[in-house]
C-alpha atoms as a PDB file:
ATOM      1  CA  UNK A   1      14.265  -8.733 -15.159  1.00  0.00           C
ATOM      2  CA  UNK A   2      14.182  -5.313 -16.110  1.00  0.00           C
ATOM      3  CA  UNK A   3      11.020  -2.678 -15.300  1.00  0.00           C
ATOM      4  CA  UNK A   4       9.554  -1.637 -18.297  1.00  0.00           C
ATOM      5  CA  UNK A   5       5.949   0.083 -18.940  1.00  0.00           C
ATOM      6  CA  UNK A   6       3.469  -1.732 -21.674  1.00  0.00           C
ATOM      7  CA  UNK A   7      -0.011   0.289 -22.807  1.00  0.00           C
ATOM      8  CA  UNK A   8      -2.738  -2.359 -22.906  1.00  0.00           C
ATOM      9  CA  UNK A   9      -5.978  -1.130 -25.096  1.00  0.00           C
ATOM     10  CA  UNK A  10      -8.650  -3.175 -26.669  1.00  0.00           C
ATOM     11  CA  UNK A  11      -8.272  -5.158 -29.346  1.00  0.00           C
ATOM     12  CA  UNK A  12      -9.627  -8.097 -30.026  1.00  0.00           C
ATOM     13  CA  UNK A  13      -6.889  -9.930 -31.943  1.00  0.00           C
ATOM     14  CA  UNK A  14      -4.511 -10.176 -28.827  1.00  0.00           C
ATOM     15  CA  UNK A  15      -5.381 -12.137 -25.544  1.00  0.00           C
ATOM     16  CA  UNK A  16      -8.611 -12.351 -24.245  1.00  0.00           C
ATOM     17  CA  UNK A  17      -9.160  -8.268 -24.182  1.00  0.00           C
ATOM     18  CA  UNK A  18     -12.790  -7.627 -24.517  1.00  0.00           C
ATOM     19  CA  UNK A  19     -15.416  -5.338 -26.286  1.00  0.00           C
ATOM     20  CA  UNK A  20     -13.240  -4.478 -29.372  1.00  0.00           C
ATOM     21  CA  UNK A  21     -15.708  -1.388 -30.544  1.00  0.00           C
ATOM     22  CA  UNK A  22     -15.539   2.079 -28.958  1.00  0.00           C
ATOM     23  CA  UNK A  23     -18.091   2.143 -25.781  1.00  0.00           C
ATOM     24  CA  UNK A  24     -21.083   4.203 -25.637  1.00  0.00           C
ATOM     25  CA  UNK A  25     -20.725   6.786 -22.814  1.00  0.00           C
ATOM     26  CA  UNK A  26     -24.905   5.490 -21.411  1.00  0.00           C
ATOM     27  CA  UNK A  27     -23.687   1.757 -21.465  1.00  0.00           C
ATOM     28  CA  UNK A  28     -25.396   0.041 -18.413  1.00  0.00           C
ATOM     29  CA  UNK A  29     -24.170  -0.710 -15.220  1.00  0.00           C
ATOM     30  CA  UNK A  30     -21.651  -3.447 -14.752  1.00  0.00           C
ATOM     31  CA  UNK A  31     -20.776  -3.889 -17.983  1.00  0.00           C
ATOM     32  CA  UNK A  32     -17.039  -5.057 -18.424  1.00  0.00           C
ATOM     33  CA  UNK A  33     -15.593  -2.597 -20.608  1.00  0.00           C
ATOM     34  CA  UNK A  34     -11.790  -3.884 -20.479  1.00  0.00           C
ATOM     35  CA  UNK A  35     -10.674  -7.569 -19.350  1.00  0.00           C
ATOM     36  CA  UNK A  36      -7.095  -8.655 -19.552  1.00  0.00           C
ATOM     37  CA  UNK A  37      -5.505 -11.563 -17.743  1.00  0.00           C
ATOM     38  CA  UNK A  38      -1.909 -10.121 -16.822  1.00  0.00           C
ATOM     39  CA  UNK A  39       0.721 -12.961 -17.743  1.00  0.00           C
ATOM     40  CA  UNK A  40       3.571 -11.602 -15.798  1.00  0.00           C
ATOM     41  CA  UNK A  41       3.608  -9.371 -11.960  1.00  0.00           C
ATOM     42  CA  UNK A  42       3.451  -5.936 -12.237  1.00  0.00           C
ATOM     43  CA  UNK A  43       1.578  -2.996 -11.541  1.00  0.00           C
ATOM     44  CA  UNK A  44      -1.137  -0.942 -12.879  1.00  0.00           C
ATOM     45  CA  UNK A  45       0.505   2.580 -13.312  1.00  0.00           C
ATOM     46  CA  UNK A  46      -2.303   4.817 -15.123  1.00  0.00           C
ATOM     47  CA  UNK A  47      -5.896   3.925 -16.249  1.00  0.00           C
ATOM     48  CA  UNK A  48      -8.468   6.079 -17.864  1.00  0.00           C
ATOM     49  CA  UNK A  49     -10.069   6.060 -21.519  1.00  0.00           C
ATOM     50  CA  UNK A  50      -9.296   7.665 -25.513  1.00  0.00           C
ATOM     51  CA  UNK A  51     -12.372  10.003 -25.958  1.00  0.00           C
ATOM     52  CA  UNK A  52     -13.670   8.896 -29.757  1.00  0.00           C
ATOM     53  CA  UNK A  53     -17.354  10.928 -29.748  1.00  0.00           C
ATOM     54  CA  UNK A  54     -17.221  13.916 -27.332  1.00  0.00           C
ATOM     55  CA  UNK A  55     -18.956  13.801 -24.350  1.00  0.00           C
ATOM     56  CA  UNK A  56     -22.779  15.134 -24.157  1.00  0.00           C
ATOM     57  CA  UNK A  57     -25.211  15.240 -21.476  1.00  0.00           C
ATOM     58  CA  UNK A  58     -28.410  16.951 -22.329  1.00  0.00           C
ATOM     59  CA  UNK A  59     -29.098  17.461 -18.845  1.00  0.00           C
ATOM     60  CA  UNK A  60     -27.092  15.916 -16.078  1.00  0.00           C
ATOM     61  CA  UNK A  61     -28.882  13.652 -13.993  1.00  0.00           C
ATOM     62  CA  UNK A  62     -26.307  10.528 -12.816  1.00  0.00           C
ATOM     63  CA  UNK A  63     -22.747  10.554 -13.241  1.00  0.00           C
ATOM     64  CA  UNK A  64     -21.116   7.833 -15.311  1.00  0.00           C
ATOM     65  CA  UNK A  65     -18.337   6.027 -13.415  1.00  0.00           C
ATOM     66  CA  UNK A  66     -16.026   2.949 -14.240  1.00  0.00           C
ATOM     67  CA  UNK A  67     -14.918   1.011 -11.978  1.00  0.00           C
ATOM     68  CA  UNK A  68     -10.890  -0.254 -11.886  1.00  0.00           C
ATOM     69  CA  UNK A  69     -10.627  -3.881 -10.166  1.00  0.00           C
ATOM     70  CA  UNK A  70      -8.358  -6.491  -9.626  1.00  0.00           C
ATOM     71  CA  UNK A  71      -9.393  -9.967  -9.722  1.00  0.00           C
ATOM     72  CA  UNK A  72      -7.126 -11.708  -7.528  1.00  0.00           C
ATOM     73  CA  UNK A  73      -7.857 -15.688  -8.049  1.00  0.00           C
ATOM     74  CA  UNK A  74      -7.516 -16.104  -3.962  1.00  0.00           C
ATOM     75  CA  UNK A  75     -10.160 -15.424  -1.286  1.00  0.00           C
ATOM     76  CA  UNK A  76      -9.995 -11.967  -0.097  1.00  0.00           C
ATOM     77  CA  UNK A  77     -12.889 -12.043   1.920  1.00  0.00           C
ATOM     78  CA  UNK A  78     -15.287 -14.836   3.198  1.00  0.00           C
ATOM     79  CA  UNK A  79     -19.013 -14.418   4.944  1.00  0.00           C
ATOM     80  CA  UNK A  80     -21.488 -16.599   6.209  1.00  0.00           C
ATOM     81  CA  UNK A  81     -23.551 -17.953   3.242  1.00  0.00           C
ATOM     82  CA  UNK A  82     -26.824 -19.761   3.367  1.00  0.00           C
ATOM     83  CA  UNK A  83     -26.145 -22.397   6.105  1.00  0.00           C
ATOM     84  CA  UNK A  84     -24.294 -21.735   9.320  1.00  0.00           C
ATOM     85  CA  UNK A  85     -23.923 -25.109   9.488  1.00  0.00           C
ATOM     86  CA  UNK A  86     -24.262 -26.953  13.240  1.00  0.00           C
ATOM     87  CA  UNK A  87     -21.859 -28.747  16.045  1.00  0.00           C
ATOM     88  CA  UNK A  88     -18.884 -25.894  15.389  1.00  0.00           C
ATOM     89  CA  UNK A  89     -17.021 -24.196  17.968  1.00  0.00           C
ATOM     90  CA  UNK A  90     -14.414 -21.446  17.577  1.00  0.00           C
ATOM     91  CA  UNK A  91     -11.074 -22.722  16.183  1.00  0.00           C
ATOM     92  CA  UNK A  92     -12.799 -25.335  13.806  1.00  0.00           C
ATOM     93  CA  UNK A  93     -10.735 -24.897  10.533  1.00  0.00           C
ATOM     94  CA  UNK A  94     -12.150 -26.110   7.027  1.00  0.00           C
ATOM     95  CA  UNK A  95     -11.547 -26.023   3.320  1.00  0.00           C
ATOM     96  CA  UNK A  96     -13.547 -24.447   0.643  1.00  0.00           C
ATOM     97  CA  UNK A  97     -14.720 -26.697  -2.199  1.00  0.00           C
ATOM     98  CA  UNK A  98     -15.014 -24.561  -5.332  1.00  0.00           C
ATOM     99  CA  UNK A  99     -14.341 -26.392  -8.827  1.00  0.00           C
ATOM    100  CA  UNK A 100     -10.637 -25.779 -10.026  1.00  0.00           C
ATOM    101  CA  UNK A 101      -9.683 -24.153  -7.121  1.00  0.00           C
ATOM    102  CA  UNK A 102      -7.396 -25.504  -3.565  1.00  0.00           C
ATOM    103  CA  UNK A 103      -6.142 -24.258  -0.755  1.00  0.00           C
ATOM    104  CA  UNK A 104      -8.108 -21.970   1.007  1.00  0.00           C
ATOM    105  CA  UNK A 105      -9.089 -22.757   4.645  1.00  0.00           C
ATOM    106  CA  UNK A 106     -11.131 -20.757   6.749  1.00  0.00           C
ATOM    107  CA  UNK A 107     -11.378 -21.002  11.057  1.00  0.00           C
ATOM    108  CA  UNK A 108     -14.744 -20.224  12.930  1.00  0.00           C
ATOM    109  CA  UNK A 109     -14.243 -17.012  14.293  1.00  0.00           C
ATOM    110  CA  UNK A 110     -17.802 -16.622  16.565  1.00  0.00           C
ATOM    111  CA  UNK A 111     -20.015 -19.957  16.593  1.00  0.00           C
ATOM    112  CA  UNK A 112     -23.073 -19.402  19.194  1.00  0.00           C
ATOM    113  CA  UNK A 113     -24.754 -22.103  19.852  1.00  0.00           C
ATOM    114  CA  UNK A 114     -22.371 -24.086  17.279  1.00  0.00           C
ATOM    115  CA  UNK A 115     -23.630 -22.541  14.583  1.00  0.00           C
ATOM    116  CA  UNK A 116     -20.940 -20.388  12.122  1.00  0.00           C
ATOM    117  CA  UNK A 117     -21.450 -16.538  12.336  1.00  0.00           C
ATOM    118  CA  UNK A 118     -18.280 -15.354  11.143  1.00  0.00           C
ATOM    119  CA  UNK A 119     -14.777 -16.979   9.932  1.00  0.00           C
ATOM    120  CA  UNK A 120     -11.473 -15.701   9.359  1.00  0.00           C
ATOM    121  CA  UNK A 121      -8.825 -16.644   6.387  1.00  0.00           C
ATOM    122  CA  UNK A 122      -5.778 -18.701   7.057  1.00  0.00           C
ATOM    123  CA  UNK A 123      -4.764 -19.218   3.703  1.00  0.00           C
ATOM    124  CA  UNK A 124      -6.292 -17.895   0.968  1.00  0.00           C
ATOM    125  CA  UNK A 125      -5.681 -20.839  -1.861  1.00  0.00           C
ATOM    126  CA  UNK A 126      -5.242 -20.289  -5.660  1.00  0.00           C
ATOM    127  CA  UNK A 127      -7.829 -20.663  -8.412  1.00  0.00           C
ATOM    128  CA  UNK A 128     -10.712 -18.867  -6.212  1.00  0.00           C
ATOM    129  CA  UNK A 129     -13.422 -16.754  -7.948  1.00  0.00           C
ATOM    130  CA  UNK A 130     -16.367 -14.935  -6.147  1.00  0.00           C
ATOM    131  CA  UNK A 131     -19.342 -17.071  -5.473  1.00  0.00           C
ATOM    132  CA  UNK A 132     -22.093 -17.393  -3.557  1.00  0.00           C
ATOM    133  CA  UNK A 133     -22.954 -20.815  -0.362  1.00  0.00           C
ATOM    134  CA  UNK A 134     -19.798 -22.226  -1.602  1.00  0.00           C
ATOM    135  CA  UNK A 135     -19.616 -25.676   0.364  1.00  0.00           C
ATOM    136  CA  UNK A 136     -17.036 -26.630   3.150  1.00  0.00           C
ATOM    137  CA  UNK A 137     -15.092 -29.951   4.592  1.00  0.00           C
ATOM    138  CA  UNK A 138     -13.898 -29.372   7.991  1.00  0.00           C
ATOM    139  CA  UNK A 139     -10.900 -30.574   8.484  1.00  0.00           C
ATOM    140  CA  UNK A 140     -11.248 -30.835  12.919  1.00  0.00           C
ATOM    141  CA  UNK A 141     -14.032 -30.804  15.028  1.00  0.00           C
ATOM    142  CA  UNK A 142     -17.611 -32.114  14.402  1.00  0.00           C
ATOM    143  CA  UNK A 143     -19.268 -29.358  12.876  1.00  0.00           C
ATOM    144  CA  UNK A 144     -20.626 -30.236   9.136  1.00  0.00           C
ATOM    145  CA  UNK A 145     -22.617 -28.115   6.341  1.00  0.00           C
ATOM    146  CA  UNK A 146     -21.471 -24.626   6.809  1.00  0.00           C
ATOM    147  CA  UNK A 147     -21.731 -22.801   3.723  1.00  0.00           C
ATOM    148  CA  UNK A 148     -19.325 -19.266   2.626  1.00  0.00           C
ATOM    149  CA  UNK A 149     -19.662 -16.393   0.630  1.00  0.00           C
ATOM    150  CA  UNK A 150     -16.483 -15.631  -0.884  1.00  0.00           C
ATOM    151  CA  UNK A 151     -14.705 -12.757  -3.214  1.00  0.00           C
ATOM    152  CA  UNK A 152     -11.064 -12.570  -5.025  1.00  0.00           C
ATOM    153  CA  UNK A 153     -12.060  -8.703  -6.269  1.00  0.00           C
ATOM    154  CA  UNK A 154     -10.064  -6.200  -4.803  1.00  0.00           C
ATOM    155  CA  UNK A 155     -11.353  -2.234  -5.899  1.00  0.00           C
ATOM    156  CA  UNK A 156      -8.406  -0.176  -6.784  1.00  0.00           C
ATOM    157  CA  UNK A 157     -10.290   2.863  -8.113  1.00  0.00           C
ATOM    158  CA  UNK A 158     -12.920   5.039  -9.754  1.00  0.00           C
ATOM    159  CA  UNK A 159     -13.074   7.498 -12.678  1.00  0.00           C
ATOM    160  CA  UNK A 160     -15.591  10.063 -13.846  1.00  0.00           C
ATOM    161  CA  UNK A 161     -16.902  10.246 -17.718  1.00  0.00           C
ATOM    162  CA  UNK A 162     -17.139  13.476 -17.611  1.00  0.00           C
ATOM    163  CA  UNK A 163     -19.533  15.588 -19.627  1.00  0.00           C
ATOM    164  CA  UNK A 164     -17.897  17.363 -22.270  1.00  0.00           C
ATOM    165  CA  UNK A 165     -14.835  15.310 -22.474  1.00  0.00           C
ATOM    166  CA  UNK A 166     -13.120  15.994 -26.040  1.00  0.00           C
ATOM    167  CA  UNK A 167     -12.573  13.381 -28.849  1.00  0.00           C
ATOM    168  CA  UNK A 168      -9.333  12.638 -29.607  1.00  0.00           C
ATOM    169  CA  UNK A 169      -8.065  13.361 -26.133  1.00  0.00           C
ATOM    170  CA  UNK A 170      -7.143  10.533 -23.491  1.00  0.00           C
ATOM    171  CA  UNK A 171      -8.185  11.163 -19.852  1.00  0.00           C
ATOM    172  CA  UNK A 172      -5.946   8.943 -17.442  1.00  0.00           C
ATOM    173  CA  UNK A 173      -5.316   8.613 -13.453  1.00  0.00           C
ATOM    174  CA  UNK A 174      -2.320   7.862 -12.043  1.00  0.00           C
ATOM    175  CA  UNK A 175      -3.353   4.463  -9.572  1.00  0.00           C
ATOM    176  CA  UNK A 176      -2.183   5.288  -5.819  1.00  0.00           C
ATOM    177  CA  UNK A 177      -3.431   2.505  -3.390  1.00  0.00           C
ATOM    178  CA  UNK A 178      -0.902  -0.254  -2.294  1.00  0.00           C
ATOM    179  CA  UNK A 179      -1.793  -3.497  -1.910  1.00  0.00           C
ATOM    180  CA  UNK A 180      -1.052  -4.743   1.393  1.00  0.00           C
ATOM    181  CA  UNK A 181      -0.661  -8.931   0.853  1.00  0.00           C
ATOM    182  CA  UNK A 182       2.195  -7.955  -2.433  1.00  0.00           C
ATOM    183  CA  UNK A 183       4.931 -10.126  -2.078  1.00  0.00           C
ATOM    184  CA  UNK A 184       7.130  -8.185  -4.592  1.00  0.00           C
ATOM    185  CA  UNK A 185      10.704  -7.337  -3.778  1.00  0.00           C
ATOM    186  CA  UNK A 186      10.957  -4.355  -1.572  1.00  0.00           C
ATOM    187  CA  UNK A 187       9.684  -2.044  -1.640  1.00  0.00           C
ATOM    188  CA  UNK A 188       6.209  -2.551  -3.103  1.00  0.00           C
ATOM    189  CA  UNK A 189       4.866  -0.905  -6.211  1.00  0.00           C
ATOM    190  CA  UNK A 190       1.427   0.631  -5.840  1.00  0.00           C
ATOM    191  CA  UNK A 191      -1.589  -0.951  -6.788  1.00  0.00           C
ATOM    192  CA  UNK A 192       0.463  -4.842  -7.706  1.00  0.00           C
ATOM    193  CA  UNK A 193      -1.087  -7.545  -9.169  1.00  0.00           C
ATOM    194  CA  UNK A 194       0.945 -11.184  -9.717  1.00  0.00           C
ATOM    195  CA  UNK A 195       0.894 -13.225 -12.820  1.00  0.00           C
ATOM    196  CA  UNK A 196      -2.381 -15.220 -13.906  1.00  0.00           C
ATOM    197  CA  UNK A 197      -4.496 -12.115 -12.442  1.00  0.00           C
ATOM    198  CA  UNK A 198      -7.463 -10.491 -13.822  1.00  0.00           C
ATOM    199  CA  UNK A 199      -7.236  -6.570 -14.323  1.00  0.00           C
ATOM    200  CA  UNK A 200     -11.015  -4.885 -15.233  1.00  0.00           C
ATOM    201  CA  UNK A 201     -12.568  -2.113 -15.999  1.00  0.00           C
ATOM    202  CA  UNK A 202     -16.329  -1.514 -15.573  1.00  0.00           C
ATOM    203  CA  UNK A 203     -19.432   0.695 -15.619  1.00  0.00           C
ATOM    204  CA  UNK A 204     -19.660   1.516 -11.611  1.00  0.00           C
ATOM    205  CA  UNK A 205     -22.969   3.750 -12.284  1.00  0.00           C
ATOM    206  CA  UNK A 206     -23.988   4.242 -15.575  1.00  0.00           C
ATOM    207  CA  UNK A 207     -24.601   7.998 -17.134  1.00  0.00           C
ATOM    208  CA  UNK A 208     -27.801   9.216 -17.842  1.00  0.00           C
ATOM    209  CA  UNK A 209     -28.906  12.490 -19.263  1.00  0.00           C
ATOM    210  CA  UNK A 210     -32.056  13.472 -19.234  1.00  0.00           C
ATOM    211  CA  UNK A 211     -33.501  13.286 -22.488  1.00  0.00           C
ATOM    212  CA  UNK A 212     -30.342  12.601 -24.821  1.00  0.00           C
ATOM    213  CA  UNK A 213     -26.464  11.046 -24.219  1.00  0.00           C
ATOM    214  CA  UNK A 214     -23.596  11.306 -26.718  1.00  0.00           C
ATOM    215  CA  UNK A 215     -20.167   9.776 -26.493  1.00  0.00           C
ATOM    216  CA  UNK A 216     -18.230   6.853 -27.130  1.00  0.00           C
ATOM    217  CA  UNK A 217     -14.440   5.490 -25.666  1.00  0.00           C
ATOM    218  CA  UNK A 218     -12.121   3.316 -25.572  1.00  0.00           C
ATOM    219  CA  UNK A 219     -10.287   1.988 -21.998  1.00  0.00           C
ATOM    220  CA  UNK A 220      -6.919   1.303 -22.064  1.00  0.00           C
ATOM    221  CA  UNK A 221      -4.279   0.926 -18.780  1.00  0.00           C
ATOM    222  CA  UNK A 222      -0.173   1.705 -18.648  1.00  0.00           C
ATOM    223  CA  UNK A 223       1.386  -1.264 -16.697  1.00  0.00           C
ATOM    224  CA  UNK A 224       4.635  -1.599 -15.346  1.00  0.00           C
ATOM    225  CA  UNK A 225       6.196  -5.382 -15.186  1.00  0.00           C
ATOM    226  CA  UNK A 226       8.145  -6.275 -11.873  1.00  0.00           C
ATOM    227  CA  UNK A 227      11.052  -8.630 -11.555  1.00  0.00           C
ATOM    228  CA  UNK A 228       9.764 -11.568  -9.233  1.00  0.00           C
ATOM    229  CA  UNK A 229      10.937 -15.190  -8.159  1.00  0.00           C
ATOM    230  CA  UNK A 230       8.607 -18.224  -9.035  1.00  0.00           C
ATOM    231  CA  UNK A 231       8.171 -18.971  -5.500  1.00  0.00           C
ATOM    232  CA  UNK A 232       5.916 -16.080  -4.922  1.00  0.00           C
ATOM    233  CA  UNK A 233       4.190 -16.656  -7.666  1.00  0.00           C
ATOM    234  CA  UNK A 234       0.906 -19.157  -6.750  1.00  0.00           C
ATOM    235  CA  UNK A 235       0.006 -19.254 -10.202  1.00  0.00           C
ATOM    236  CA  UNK A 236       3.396 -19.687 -12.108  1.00  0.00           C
ATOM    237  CA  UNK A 237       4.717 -23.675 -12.384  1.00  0.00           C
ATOM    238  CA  UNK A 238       8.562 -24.470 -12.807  1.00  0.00           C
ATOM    239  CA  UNK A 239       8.789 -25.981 -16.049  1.00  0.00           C
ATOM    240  CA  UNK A 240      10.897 -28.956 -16.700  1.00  0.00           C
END
């Protein structure tokens, strides 16, 4: 496969890209300003937004900040949930029941008094979304209704809206951070995602200014595809 670079921007007649209209620069916190599920591996390259209303804080008083992240469909981390559960000792191993999802298994880590304080991952499974007192099967031992926390986001950056930015102009950062589980050919691109992943942006801390805001924008993010094998891809199927 060869390495080419695409520009993905909203627009809401391709794919499942999100918020078609220009953003205001005061939008809330947490709101999803850019979501794209990336079809084939690759690599987020640049990131930023096209400045359509130029920037204006009347005064100052919180920065706004998106938010780049990575969506991973696989547990990256796990934490006690509501239930440490009872009869577990260290080495137990079980399976996390989420709907749509298989795979992931999780072994007791610290269990005082056999009750679940902390686990680690053995395999992270495919299909996995963050939730909240997922439920568990153990798979040895006697231990029974220990509930998890889990997350698939991995944070891969942040980005100021700055005050004053100009319309017309795009403002873009170059993505740096390397993602340490890739299992691209050699050597790894920075910042990777594999096929079937979720790339978002989103409003980190939203931007207030005293007693008036101006400014709308548009996200968009450069990708670069990556040739890869179907093997190391958990999400792609051989097709007959």
């Amino acid at each position: 496969m060869m390495y080419g670079e695409e520009l993905h921007v909203l627009n809401s007649a391709v794919g499942d890209a999100a918020l078609p209209a220009a953003i205001a620069l005061e939008a809330t916190v947490n709101t999803i300003v850019y979501a794209r599920t990336l079809e084939v591996p690759g690599m987020v390259v640049y990131w930023g937004y096209r400045c359509y209303v130029t920037f204006s804080y009347a005064t100052l008083t919180a920065q706004g900040i998106l938010g780049l992240r990575r969506k991973s469909r696989v547990i990256k981390t796990a934490v006690l949930g509501n239930a440490g559960g009872t009869l577990y000792a260290v080495g137990d191993r079980m399976s996390v029941t989420q709907t749509g999802a298989s795979g992931g298994i999780l072994e007791v880590t610290a269990a005082p008094g056999g009750i679940v304080t902390t686990v680690k991952i053995i395999t992270p499974g495919v299909n996995y979304t963050a939730a909240s007192n997922l439920a568990t099967v153990a798979l040895n031992g006697t231990g029974t209704a220990f509930t998890v926390t889990i997350s698939d986001i991995i944070e891969m950056g942040t980005m100021n809206l700055l005050d004053g930015a100009i319309a017309g102009k795009l403002y873009m950062k170059r993505v740096s951070n390397a993602i340490t589980d890739d299992v691209s050919p050699t050597s790894k691109p920075p910042a990777s995602y594999n096929a079937g992943e979720k790339i978002e942006i989103y409003i980190q801390t939203a931007g207030t200014g005293g007693q008036n805001i101006a400014g709308d924008f548009k996200p968009m993010i450069i990708c670069q595809n990556r040739g890869e094998n179907l093997a190391a891809q958990g999400l792609w199927v051989e097709a007959a």
